[in-house]
N, C-alpha and C. Protein backbone atom coordinates (compact mmCIF):
# COMPACT_ATOMS: atom_id res chain seq x y z
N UNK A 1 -5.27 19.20 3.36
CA UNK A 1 -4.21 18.24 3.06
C UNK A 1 -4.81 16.85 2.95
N UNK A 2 -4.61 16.06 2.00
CA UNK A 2 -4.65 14.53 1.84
C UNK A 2 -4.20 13.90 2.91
N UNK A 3 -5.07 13.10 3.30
CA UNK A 3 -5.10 12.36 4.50
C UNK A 3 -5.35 11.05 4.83
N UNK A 4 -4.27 9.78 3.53
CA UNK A 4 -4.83 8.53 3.08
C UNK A 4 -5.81 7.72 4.60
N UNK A 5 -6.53 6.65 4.37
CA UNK A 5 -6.96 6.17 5.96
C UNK A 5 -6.64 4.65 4.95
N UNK A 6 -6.03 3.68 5.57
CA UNK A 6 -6.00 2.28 5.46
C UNK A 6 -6.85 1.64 6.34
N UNK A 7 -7.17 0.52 5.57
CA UNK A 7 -7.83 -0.21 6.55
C UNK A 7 -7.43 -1.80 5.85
N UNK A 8 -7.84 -3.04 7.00
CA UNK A 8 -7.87 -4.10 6.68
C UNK A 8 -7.48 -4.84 6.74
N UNK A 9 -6.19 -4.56 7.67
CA UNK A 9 -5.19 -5.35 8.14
C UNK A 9 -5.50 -6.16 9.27
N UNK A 10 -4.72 -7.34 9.93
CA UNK A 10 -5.28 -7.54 11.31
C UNK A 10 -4.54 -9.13 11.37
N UNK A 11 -4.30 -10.22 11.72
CA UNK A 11 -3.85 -11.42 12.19
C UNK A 11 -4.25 -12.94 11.07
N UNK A 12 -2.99 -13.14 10.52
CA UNK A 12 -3.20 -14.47 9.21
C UNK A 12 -2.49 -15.41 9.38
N UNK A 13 -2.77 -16.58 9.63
CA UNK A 13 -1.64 -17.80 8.67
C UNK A 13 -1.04 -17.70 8.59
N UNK A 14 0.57 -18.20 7.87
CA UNK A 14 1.24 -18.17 7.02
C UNK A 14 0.72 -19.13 5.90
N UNK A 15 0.70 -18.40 4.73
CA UNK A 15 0.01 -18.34 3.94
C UNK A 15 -1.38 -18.25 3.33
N UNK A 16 -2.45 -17.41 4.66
CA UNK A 16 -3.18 -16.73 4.33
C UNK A 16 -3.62 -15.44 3.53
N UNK A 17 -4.25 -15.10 3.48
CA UNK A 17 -4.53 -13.26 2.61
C UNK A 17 -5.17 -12.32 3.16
N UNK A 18 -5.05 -11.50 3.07
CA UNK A 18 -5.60 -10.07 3.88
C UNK A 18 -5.52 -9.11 2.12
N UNK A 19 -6.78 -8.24 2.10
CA UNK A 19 -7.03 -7.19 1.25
C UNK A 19 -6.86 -5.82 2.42
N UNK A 20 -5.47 -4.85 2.15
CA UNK A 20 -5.98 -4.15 2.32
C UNK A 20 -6.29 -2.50 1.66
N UNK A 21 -7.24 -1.76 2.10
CA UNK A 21 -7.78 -0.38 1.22
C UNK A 21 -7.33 0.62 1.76
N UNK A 22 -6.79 1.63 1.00
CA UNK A 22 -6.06 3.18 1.12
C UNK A 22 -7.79 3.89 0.28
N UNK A 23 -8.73 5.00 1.22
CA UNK A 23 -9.26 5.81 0.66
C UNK A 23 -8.52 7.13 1.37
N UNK A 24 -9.61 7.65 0.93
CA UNK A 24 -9.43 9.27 1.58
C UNK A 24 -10.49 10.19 0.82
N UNK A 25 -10.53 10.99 2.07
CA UNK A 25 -12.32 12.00 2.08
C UNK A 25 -11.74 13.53 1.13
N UNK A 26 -12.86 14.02 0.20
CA UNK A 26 -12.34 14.99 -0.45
C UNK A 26 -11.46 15.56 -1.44
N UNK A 27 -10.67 14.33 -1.73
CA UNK A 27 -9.63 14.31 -2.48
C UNK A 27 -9.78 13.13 -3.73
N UNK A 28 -9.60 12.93 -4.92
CA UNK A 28 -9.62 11.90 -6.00
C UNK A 28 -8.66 11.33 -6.21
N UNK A 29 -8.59 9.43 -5.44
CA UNK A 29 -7.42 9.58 -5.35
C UNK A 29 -6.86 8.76 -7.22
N UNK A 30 -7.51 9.04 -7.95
CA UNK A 30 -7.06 8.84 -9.15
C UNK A 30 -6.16 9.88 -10.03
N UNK A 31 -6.03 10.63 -9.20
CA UNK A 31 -5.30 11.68 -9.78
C UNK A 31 -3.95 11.55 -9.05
N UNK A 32 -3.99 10.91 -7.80
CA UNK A 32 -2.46 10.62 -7.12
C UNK A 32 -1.73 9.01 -7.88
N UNK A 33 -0.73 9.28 -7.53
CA UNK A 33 0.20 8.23 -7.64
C UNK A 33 0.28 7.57 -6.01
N UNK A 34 -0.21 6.66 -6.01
CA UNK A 34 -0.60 5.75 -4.16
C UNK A 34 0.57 4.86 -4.20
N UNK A 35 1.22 4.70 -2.88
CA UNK A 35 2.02 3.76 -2.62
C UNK A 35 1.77 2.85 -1.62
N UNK A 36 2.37 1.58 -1.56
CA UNK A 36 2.34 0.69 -0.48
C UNK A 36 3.35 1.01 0.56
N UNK A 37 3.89 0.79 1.64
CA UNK A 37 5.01 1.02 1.92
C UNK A 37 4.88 0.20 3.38
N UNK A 38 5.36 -0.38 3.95
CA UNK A 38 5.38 -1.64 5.44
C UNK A 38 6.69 -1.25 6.22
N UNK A 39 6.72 -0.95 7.50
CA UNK A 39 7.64 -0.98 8.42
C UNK A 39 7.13 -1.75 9.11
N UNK A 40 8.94 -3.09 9.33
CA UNK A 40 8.96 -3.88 10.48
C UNK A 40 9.23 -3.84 11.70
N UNK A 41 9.03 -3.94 13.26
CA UNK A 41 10.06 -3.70 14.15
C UNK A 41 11.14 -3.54 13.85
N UNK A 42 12.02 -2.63 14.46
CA UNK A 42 13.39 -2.34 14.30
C UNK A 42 13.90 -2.29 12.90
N UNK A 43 13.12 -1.93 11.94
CA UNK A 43 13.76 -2.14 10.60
C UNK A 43 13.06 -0.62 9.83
N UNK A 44 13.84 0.05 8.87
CA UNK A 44 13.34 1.20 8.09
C UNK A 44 11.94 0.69 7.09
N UNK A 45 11.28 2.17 7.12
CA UNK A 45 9.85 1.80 6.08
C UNK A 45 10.40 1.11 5.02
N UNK A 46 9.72 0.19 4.07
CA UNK A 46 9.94 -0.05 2.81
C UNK A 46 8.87 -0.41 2.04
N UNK A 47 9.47 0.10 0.86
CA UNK A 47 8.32 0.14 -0.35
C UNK A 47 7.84 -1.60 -0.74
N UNK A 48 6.70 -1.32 -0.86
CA UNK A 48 5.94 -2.43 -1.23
C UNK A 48 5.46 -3.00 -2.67
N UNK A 49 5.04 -1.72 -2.86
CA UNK A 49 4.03 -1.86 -4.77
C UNK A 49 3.19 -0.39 -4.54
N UNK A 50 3.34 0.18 -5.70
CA UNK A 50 2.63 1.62 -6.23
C UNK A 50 1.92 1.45 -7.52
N UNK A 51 1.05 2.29 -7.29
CA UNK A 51 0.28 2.55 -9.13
C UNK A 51 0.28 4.20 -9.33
N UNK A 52 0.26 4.25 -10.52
CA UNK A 52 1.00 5.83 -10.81
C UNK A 52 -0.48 5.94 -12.02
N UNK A 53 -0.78 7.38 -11.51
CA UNK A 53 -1.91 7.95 -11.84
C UNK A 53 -1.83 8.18 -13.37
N UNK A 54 -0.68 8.45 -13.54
CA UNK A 54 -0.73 8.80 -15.48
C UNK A 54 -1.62 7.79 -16.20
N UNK A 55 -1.07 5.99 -16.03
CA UNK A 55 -1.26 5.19 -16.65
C UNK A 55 -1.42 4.13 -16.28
N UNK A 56 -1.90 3.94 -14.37
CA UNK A 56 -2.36 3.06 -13.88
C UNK A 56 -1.13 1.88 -13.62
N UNK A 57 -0.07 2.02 -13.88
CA UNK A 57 1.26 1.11 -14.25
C UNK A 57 1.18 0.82 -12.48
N UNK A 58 1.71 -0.35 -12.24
CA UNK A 58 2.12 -0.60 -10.98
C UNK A 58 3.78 -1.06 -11.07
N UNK A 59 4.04 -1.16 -9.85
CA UNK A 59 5.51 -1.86 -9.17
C UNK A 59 5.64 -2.41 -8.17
N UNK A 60 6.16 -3.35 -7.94
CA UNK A 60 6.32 -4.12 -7.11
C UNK A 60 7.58 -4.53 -6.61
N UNK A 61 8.16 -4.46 -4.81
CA UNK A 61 9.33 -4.93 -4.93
C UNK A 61 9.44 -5.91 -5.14
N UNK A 62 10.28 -6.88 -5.46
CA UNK A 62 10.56 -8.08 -5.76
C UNK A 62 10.08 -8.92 -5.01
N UNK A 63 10.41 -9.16 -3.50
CA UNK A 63 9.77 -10.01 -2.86
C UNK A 63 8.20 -10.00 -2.68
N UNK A 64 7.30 -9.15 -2.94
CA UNK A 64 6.35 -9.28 -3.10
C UNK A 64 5.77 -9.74 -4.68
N UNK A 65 6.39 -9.90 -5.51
CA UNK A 65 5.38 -9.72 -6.63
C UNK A 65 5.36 -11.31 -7.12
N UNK A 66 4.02 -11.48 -7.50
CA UNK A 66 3.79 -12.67 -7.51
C UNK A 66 2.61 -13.01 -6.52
N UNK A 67 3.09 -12.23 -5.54
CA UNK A 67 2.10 -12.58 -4.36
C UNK A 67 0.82 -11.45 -3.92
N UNK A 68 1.85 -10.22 -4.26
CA UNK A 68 0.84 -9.16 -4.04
C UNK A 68 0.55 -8.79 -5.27
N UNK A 69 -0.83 -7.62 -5.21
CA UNK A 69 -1.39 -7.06 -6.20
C UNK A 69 -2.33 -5.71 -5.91
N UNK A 70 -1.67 -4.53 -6.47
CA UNK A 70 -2.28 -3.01 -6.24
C UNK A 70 -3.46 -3.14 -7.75
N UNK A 71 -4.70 -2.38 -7.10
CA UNK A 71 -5.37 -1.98 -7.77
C UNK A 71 -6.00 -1.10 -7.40
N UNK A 72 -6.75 0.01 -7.98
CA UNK A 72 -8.02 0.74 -8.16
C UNK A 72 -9.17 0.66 -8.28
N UNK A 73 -10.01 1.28 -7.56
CA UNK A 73 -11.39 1.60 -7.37
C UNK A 73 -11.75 2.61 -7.81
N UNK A 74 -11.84 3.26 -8.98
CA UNK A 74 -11.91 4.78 -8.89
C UNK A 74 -14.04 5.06 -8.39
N UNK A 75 -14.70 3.96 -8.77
CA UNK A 75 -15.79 4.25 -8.19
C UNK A 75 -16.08 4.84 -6.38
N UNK A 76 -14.86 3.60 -6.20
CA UNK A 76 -15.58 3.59 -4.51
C UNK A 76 -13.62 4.43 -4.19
N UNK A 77 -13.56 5.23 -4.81
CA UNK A 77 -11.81 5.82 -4.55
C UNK A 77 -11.07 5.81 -3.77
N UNK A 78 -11.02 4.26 -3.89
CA UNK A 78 -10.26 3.56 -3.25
C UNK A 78 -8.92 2.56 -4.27
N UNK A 79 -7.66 2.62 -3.33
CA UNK A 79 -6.62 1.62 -3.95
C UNK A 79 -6.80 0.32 -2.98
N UNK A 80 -6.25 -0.64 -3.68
CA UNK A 80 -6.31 -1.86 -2.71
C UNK A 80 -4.99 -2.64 -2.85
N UNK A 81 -4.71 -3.11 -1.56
CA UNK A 81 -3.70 -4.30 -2.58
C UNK A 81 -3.86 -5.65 -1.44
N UNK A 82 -4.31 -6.64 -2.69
CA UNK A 82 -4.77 -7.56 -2.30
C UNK A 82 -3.31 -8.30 -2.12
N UNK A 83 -2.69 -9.30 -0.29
CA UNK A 83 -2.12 -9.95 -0.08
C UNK A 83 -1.83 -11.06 -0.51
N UNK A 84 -1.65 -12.49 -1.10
CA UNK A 84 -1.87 -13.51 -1.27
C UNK A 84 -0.31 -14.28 -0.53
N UNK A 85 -0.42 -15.67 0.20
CA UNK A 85 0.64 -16.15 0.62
C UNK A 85 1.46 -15.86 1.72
N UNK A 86 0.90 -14.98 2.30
CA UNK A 86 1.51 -14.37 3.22
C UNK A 86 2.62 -14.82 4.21
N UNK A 87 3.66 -14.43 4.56
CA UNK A 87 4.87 -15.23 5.37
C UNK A 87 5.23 -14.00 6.57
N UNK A 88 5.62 -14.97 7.41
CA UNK A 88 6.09 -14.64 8.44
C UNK A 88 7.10 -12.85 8.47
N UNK A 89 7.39 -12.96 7.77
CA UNK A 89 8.27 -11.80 7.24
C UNK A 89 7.47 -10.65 6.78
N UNK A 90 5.85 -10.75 6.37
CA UNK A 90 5.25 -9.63 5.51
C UNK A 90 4.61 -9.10 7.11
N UNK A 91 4.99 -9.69 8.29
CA UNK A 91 4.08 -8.66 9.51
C UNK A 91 4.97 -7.34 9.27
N UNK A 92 4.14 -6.58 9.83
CA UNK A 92 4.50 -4.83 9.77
C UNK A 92 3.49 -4.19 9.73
N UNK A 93 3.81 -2.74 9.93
CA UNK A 93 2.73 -1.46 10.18
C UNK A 93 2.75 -1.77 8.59
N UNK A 94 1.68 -1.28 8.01
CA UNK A 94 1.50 -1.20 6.67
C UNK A 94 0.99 -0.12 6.06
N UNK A 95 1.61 1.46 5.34
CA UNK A 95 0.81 2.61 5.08
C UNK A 95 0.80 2.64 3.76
N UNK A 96 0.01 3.58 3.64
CA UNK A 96 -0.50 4.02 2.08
C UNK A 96 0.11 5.30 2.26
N UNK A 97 0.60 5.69 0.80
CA UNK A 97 0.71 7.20 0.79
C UNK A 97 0.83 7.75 -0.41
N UNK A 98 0.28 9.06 -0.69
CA UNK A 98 0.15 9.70 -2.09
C UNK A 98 0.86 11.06 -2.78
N UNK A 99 1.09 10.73 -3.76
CA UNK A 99 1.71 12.15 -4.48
C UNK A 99 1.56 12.75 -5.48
N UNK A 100 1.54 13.83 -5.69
CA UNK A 100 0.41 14.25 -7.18
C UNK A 100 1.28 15.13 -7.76
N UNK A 101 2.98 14.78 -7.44
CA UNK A 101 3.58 15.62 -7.97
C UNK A 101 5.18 15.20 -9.15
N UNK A 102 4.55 13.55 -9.39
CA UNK A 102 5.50 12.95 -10.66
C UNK A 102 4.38 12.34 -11.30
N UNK A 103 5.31 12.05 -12.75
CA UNK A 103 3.93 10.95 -13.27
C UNK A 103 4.07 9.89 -13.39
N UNK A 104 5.27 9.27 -12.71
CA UNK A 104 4.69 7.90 -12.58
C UNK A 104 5.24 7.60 -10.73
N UNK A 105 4.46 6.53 -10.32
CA UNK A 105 4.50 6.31 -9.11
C UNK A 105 6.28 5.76 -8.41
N UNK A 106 6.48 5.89 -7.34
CA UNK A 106 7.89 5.43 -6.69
C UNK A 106 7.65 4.21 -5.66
N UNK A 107 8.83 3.49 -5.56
CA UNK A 107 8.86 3.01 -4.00
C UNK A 107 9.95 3.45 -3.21
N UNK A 108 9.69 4.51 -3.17
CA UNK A 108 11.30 5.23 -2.15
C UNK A 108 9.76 6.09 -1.33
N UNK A 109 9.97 6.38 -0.41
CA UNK A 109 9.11 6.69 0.35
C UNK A 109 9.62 8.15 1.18
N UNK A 110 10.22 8.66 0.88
CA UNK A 110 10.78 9.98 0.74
C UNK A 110 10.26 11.21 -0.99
N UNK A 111 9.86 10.26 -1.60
CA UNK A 111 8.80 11.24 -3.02
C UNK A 111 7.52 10.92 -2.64
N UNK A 112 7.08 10.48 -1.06
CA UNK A 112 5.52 11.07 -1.33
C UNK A 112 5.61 11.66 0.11
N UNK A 113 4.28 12.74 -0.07
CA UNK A 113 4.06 13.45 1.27
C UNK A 113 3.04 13.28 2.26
N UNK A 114 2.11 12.74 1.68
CA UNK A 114 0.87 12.36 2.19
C UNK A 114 0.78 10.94 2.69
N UNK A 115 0.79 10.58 4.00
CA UNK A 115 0.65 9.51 4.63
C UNK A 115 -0.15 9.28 5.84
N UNK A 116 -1.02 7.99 5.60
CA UNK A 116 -1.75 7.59 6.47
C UNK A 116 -1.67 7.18 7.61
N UNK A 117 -2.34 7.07 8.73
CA UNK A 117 -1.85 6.50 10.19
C UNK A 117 -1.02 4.79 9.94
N UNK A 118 -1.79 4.08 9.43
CA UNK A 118 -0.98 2.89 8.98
C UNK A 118 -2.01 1.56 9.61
N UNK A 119 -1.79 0.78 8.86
CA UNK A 119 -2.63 -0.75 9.69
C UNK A 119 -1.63 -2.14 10.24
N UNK A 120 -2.00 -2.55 10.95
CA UNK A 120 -0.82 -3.69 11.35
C UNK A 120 -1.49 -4.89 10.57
N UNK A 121 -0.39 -5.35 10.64
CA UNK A 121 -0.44 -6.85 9.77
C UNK A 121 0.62 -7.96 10.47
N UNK A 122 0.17 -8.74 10.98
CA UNK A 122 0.69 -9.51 12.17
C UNK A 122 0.28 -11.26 11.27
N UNK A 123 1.39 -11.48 10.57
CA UNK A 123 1.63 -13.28 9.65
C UNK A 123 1.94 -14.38 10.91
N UNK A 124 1.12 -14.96 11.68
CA UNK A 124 1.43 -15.84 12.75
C UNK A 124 0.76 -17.13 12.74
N UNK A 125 1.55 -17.84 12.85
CA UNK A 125 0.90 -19.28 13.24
C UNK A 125 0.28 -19.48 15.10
């Protein structure tokens, strides 16, 4: 089973940046559709930004875009999504997760199955 690992997260500013990377051992993850997805204290997971394996297309929820940005590594097979601006509001567990079974990527986090332990991301002055 696919077994995303994040890394990269850890303590910023408000309005600092953090990059962080979704790999995983054994598996290509260019053939999945990878998602972002952040849970806050007391609040349900939510989707962040995905790239969908057909055609590399990303999404972004609204409040992030502009600020964030998903990309690919297929050398080092790895996704990334680089933070920019960061606010008080973007702290949260932060996971990656993959699905190889639509062709284009979601942010509902109930169409993927494969999910990583998760990284914290803590926006503090």
């Amino acid at each position: 089973q696919l077994r995303p690992v994040e890394s990269g997260g850890g303590l910023v500013q408000p309005g600092g940046s953090l990059r962080l990377s979704c790999t995983a051992s054994g598996f290509t993850l260019d053939y999945y559709n990878i998602g972002w997805f952040r849970q806050a204290p007391g609040k349900e997971r939510e989707g962040v930004s995905c790239i969908s394996s057909d055609d590399d297309s990303t999404y972004y929820t609204d409040s992030m875009k502009g600020r964030f940005t998903i990309s690919r590594d297929n050398a080092k097979n790895t996704v990334y999504l680089q933070m920019n601006s960061l606010k008080f509001e973007d702290t949260g567990v932060y996971y990656c997760a993959a699905d190889d079974s639509s062709e284009y990527c979601s942010l509902y986090p109930h169409e993927y199955d494969d999910w990583g332990q998760g990284t914290q991301v803590t926006v503090s002055s």
